[in-house]
N, C-alpha and C. Protein backbone atom coordinates (compact mmCIF):
# COMPACT_ATOMS: atom_id res chain seq x y z
N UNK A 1 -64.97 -19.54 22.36
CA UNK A 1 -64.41 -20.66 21.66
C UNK A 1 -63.18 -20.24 20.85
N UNK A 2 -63.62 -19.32 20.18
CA UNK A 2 -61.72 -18.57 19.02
C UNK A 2 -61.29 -18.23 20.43
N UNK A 3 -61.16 -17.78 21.65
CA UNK A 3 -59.86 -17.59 22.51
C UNK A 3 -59.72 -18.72 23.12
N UNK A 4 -60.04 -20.06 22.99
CA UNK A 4 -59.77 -21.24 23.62
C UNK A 4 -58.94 -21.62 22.67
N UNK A 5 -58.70 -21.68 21.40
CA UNK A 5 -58.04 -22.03 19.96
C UNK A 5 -56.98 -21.45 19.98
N UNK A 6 -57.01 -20.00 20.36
CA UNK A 6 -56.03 -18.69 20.24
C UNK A 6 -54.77 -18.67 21.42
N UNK A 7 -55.28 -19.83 22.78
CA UNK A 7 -54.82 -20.23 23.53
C UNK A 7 -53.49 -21.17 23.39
N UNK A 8 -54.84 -22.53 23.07
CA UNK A 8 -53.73 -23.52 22.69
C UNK A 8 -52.74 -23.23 21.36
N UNK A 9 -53.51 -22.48 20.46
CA UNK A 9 -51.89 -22.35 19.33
C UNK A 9 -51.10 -21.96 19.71
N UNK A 10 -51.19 -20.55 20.67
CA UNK A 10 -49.97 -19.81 21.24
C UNK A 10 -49.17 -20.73 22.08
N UNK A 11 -49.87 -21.37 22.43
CA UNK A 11 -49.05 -22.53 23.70
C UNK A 11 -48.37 -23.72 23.07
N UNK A 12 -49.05 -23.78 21.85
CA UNK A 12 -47.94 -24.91 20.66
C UNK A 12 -47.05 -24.02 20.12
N UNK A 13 -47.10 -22.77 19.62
CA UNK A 13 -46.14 -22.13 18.75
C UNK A 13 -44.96 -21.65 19.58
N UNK A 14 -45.25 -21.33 20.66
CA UNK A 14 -44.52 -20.24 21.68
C UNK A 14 -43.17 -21.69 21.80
N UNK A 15 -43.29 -22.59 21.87
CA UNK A 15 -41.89 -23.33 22.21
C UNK A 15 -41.72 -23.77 21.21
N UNK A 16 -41.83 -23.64 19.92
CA UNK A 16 -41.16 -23.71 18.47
C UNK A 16 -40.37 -22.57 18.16
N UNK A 17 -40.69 -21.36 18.96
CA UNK A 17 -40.43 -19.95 18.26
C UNK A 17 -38.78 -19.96 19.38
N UNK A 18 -39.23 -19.72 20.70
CA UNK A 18 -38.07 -20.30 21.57
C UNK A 18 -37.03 -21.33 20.91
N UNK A 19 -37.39 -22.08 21.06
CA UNK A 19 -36.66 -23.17 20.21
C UNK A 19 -35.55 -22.81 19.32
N UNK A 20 -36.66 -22.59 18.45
CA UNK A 20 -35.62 -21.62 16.91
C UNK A 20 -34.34 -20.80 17.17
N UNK A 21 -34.89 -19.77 18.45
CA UNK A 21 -33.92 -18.60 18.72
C UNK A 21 -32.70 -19.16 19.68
N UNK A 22 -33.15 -20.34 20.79
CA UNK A 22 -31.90 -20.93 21.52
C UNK A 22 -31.33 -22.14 20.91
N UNK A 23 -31.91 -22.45 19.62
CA UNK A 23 -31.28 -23.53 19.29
C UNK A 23 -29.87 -23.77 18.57
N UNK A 24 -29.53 -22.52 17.85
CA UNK A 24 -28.23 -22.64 17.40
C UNK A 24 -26.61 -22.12 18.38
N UNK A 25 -27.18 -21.59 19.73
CA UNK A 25 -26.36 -21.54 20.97
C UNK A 25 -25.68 -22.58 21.34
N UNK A 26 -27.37 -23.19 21.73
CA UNK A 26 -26.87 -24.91 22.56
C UNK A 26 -26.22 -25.50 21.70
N UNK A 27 -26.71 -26.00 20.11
CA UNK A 27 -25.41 -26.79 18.66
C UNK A 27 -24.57 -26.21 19.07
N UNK A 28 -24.24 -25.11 19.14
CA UNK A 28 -22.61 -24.33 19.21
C UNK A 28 -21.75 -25.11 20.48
N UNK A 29 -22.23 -24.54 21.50
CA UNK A 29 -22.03 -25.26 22.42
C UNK A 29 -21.48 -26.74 22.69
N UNK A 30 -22.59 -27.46 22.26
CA UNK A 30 -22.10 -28.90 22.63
C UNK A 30 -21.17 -29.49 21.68
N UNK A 31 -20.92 -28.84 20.82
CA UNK A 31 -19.83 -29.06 19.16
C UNK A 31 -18.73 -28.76 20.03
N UNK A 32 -18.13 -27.58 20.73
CA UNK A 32 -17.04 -27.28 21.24
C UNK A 32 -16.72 -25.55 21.06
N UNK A 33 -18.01 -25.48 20.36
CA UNK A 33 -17.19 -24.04 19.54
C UNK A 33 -18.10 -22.76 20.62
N UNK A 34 -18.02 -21.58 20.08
CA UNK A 34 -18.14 -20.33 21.09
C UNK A 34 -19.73 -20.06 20.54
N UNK A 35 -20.43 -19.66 21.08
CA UNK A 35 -21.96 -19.01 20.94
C UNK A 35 -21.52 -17.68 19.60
N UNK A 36 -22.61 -17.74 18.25
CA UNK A 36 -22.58 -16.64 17.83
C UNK A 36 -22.14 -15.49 18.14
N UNK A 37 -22.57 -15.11 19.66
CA UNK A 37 -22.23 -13.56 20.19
C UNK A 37 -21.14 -13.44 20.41
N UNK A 38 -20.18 -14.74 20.81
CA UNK A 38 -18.66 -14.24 20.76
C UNK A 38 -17.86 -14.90 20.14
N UNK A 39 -18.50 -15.33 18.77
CA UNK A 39 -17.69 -15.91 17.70
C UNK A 39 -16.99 -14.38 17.13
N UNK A 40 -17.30 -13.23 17.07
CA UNK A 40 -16.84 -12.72 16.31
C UNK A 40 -15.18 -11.24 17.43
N UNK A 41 -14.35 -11.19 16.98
CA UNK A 41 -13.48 -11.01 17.61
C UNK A 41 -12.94 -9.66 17.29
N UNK A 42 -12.30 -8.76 17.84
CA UNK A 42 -12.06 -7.48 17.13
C UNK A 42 -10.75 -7.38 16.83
N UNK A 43 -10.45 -6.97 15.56
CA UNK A 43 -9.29 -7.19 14.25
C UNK A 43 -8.14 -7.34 15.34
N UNK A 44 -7.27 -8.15 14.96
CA UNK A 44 -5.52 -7.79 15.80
C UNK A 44 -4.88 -6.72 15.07
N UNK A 45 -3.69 -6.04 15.62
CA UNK A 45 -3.26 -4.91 15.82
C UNK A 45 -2.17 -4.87 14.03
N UNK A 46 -1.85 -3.98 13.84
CA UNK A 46 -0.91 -4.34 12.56
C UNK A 46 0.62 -4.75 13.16
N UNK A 47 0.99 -5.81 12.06
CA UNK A 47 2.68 -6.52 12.20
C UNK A 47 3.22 -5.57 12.06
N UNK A 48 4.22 -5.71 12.31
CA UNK A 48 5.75 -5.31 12.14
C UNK A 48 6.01 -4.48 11.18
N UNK A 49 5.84 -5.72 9.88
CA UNK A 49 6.58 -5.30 8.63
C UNK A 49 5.33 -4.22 8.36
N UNK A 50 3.71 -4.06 8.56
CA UNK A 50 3.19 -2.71 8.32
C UNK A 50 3.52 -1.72 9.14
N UNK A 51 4.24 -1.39 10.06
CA UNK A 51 4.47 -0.61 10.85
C UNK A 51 5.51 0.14 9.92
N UNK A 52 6.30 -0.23 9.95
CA UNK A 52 7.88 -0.12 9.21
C UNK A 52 7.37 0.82 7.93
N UNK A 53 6.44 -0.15 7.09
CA UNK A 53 6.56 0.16 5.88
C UNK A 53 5.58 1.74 5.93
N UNK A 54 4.58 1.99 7.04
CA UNK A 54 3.69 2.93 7.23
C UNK A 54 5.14 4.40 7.53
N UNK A 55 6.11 3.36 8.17
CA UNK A 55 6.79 5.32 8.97
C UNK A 55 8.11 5.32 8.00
N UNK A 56 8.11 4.58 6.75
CA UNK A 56 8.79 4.60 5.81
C UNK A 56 8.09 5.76 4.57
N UNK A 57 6.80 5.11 4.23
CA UNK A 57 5.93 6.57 3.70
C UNK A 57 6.14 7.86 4.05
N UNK A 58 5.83 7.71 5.45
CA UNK A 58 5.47 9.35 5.85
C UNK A 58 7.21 9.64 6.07
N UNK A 59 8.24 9.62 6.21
CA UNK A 59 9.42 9.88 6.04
C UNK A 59 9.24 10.29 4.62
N UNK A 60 8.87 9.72 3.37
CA UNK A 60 9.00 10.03 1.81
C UNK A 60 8.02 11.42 1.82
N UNK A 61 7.09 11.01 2.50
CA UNK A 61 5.98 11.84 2.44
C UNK A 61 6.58 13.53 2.67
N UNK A 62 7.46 13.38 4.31
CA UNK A 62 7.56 14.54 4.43
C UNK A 62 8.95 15.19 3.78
N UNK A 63 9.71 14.08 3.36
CA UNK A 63 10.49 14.41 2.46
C UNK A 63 10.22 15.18 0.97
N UNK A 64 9.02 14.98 0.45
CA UNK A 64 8.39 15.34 -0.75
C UNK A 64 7.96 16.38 -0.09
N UNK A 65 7.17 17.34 0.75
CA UNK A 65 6.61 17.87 1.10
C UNK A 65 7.55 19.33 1.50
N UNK A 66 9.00 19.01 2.32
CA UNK A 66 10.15 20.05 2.32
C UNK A 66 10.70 20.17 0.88
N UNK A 67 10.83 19.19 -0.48
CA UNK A 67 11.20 19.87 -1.53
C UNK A 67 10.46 20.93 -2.15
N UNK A 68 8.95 20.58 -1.80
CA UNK A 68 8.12 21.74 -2.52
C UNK A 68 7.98 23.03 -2.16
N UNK A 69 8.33 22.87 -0.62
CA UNK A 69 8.44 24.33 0.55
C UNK A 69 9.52 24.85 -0.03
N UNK A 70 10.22 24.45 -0.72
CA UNK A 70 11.75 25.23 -1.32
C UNK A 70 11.43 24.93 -3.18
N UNK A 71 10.71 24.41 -3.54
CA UNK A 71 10.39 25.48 -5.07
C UNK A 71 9.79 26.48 -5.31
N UNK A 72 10.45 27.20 -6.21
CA UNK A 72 10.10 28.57 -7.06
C UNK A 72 8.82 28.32 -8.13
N UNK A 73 7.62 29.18 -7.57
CA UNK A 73 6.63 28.81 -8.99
C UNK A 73 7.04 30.21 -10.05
N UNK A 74 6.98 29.91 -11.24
CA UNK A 74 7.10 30.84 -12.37
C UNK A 74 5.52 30.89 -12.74
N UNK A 75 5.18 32.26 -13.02
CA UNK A 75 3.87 32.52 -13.63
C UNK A 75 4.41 32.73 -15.11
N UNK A 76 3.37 32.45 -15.88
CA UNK A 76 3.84 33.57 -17.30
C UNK A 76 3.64 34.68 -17.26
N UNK A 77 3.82 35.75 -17.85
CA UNK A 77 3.54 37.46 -17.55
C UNK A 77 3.54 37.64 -18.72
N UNK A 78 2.60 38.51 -19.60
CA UNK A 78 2.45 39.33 -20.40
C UNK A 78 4.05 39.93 -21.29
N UNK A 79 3.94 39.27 -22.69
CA UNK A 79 4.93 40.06 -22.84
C UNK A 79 5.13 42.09 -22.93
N UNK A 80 6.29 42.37 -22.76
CA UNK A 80 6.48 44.03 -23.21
C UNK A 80 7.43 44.07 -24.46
N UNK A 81 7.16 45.63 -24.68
CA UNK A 81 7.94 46.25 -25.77
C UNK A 81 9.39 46.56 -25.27
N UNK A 82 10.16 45.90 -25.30
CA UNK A 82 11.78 46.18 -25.08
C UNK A 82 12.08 47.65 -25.87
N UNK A 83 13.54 47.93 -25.93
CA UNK A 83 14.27 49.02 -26.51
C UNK A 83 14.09 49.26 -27.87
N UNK A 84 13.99 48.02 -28.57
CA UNK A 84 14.55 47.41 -29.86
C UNK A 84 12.65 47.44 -30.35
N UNK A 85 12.11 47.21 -30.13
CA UNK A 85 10.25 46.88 -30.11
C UNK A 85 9.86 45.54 -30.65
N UNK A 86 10.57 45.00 -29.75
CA UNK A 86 10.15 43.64 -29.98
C UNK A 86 9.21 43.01 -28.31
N UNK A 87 8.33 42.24 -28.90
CA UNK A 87 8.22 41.89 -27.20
C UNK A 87 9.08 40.64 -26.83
N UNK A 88 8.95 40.63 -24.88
CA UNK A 88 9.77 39.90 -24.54
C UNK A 88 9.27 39.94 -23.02
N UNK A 89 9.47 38.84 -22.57
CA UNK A 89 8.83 38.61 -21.23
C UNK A 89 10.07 38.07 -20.72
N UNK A 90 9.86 37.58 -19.05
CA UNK A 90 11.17 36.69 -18.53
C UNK A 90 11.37 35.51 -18.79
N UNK A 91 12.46 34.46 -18.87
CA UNK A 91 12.19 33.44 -19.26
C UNK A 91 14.15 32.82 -18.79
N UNK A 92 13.91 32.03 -18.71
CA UNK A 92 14.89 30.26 -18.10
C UNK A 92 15.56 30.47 -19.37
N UNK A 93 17.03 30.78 -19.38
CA UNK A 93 17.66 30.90 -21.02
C UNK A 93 17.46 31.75 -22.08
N UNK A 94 16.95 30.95 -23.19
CA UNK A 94 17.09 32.14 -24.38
C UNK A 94 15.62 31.41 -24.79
N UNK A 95 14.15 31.42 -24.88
CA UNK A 95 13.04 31.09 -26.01
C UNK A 95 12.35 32.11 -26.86
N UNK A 96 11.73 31.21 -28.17
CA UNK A 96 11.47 32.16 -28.76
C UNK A 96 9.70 31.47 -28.41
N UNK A 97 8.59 32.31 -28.22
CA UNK A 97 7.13 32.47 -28.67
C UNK A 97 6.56 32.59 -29.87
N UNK A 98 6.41 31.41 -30.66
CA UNK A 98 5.99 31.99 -32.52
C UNK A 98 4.85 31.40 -32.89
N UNK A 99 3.95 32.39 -32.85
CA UNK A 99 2.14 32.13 -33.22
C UNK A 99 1.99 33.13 -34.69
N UNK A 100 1.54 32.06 -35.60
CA UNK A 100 1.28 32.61 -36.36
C UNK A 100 0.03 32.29 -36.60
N UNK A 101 -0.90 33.20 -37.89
CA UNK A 101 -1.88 33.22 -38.46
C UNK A 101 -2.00 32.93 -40.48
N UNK A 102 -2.18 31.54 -40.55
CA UNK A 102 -2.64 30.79 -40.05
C UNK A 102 -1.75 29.67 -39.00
N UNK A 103 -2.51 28.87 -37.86
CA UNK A 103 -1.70 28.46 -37.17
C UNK A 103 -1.16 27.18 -37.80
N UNK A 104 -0.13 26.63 -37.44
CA UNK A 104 0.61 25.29 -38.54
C UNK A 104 1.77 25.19 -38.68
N UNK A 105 2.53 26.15 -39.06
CA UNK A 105 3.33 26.85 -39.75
C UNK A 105 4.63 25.76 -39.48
N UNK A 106 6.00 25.97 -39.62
CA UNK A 106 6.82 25.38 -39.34
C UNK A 106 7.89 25.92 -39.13
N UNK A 107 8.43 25.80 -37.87
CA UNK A 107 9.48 26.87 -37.45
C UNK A 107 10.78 26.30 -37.53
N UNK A 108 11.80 26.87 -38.23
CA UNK A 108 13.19 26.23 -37.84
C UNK A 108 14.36 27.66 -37.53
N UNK A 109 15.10 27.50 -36.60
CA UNK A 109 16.15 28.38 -36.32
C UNK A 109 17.01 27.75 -36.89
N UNK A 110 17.88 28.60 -37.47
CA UNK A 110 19.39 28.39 -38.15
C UNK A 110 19.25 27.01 -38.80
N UNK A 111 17.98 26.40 -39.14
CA UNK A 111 18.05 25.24 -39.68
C UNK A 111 17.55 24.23 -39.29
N UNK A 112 17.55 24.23 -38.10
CA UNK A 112 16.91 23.21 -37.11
C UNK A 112 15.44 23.68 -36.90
N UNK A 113 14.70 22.11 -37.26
CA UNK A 113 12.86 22.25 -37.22
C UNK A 113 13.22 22.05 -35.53
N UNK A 114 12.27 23.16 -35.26
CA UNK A 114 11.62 23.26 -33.32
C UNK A 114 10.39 22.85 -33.63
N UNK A 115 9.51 22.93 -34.73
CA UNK A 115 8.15 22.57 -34.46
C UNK A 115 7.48 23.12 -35.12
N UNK A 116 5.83 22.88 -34.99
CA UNK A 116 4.73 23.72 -35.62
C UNK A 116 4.23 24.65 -34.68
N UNK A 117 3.97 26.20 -35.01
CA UNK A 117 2.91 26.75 -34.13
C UNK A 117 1.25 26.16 -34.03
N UNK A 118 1.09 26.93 -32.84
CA UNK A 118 1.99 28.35 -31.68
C UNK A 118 2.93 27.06 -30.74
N UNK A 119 4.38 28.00 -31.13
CA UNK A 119 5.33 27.48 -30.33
C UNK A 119 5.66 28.24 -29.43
N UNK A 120 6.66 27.19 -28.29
CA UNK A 120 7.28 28.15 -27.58
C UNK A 120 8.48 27.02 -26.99
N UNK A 121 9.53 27.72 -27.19
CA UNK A 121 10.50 26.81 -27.25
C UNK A 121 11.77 27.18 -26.57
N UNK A 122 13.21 26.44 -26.04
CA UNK A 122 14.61 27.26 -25.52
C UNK A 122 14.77 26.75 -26.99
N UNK A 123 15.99 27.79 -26.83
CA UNK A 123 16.49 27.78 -28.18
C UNK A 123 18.61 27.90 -27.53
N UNK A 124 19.49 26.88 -27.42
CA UNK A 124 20.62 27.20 -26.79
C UNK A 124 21.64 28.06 -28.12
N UNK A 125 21.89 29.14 -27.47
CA UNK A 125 22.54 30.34 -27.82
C UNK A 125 23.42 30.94 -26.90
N UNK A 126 24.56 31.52 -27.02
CA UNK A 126 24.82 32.79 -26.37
C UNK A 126 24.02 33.94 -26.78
N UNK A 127 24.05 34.76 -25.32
CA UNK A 127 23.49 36.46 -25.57
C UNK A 127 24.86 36.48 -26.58
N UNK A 128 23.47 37.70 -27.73
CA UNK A 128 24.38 38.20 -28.61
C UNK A 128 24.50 37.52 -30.10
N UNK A 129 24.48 36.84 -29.63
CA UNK A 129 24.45 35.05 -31.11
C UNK A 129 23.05 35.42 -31.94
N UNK A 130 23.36 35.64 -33.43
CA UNK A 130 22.25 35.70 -34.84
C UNK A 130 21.65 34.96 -34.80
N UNK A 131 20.01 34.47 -34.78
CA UNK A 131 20.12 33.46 -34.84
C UNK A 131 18.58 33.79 -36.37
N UNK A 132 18.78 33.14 -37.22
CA UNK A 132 18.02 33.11 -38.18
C UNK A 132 16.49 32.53 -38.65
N UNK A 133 15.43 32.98 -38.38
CA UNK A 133 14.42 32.23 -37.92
C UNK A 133 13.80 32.07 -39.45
N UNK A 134 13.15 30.76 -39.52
CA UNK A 134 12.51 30.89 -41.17
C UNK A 134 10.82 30.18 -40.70
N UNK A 135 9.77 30.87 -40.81
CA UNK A 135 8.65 30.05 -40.63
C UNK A 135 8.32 29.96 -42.14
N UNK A 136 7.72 28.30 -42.26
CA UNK A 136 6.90 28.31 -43.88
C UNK A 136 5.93 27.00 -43.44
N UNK A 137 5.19 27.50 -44.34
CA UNK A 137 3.55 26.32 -44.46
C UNK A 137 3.35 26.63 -46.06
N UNK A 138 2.72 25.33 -46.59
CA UNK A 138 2.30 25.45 -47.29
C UNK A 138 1.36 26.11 -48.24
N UNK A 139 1.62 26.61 -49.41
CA UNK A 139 0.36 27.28 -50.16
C UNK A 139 0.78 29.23 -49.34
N UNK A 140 1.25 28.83 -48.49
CA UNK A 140 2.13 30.64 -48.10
C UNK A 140 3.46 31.00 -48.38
N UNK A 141 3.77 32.21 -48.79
CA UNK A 141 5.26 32.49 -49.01
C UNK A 141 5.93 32.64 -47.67
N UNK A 142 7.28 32.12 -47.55
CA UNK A 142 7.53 31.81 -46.37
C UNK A 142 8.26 33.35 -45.97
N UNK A 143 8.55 33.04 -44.13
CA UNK A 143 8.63 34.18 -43.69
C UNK A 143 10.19 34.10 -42.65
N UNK A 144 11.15 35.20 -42.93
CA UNK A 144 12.32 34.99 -42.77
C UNK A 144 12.31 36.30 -41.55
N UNK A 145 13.19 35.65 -40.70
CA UNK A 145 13.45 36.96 -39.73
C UNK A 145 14.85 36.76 -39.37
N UNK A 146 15.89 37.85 -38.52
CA UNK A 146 17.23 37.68 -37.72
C UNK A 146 16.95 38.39 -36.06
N UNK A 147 17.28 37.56 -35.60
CA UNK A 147 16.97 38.71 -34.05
C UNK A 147 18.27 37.77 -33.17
N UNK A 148 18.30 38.63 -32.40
CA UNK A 148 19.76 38.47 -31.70
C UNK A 148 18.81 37.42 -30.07
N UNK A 149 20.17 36.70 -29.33
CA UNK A 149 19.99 36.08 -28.40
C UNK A 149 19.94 36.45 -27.34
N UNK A 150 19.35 36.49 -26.48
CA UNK A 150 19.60 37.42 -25.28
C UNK A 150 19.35 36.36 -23.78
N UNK A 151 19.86 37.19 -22.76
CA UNK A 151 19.79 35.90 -21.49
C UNK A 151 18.46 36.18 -20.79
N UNK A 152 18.03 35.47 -20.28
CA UNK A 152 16.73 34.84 -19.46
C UNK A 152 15.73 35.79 -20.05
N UNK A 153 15.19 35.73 -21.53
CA UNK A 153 14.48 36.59 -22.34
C UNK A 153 13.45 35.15 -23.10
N UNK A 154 12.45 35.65 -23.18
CA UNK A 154 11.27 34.79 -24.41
C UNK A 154 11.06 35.77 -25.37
N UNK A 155 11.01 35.54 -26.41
CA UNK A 155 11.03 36.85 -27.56
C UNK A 155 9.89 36.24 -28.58
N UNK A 156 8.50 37.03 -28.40
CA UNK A 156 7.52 36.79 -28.87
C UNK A 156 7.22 37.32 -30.49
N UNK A 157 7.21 36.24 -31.30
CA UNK A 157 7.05 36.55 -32.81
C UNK A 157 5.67 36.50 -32.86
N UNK A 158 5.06 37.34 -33.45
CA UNK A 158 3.74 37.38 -34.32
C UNK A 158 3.78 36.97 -35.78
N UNK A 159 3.30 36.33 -35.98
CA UNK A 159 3.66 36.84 -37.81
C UNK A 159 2.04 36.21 -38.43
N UNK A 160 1.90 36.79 -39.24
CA UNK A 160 0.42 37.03 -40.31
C UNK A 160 1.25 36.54 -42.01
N UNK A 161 0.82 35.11 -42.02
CA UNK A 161 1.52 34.38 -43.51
C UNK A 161 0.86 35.07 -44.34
N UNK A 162 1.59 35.64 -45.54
CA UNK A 162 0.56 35.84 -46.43
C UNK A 162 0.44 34.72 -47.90
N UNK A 163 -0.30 34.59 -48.46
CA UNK A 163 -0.31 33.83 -49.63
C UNK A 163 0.60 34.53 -51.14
C-alpha cells in the first residue's frame, strides 16, 4: 500500500519538477528573446581609444625604465680622517654633517640658520672659502668653529654642548 502512494506522488510531482526546469526556456522563447544558456555572451574586444591609450603607457613605461638604466646610485660611506683630522666622506658640492649631543641644537653658517640637528646639509661655497659655523641651544654655551670649503667633500662635525 506505501509503494502504491509512493507511486502515484512520484507520478504527480515528476511533471511539476520538469515543468519548473523547462519552463523558463519555453517564456524565453515565445517572448522573442534567447534561452538562458545563450543569453550570456563573451566580453567584445577593447576600442580604439583603449588600445592607443594602453601602447601610450608602455611607451612612458619604457621610457621611465631607460632613465633609471642610466642613473648613478650614491651609497653613504663612512666618514675618514683627512690630512687636517677632520672627518669627511664623498659628497655632491660642499656639506657639512652636524650631530650634536644634546640633539636640537641650531646650526647657522656665516649667519644663515640651516637647521636643527643631526643635520646634514650643501652649504654653496667655493673650495677654499671660511666659512664660520656657530651651533647654540638653549641653557648651553654656544659652540663656534672655522673650517675651510672644499669640493665634493661632507665634513662631519661632532660636537658635545656643554652647559
Amino acid at each position: 500500500m506505501v509503494r502504491r502512494y509512493a507511486t502515484w506522488a512520484g507520478l504527480l510531482v515528476l511533471p511539476l519538477v520538469l515543468g519548473a526546469l523547462v519552463a523558463p526556456g519555453v517564456l524565453s522563447s515565445l517572448r522573442g528573446g534567447t534561452p538562458p544558456a545563450q543569453a550570456q555572451r563573451p566580453p567584445e574586444g577593447p576600442t580604439t581609444e583603449q588600445i592607443e591609450a594602453a601602447l601610450k603607457a608602455q611607451e612612458a613605461l619604457a621610457k621611465a625604465q631607460r632613465g633609471w638604466a642610466t642613473s648613478e646610485t650614491i651609497a653613504p660611506r663612512d666618514p675618514v680622517r683627512d690630512a687636517s683630522g677632520e672627518l669627511t666622506s664623498p659628497f655632491q658640492g660642499f656639506g657639512l654633517s652636524v650631530e650634536t649631543t644634546p640633539p636640537g641644537a641650531s646650526v647657522l653658517v656665516d649667519g644663515r640658520d640651516l637647521g636643527e640637528t643631526p643635520l646634514v646639509a650643501g652649504v654653496d661655497c667655493r673650495p677654499g672659502d671660511q666659512l664660520e659655523i656657530s651651533v647654540e641651544r638653549r641653557g648651553y654655551r654656544p659652540h663656534r668653529q672655522v673650517v675651510r670649503c672644499r669640493a665634493d667633500t661632507l665634513l662631519t662635525i661632532p660636537i658635545t654642548l656643554r652647559r
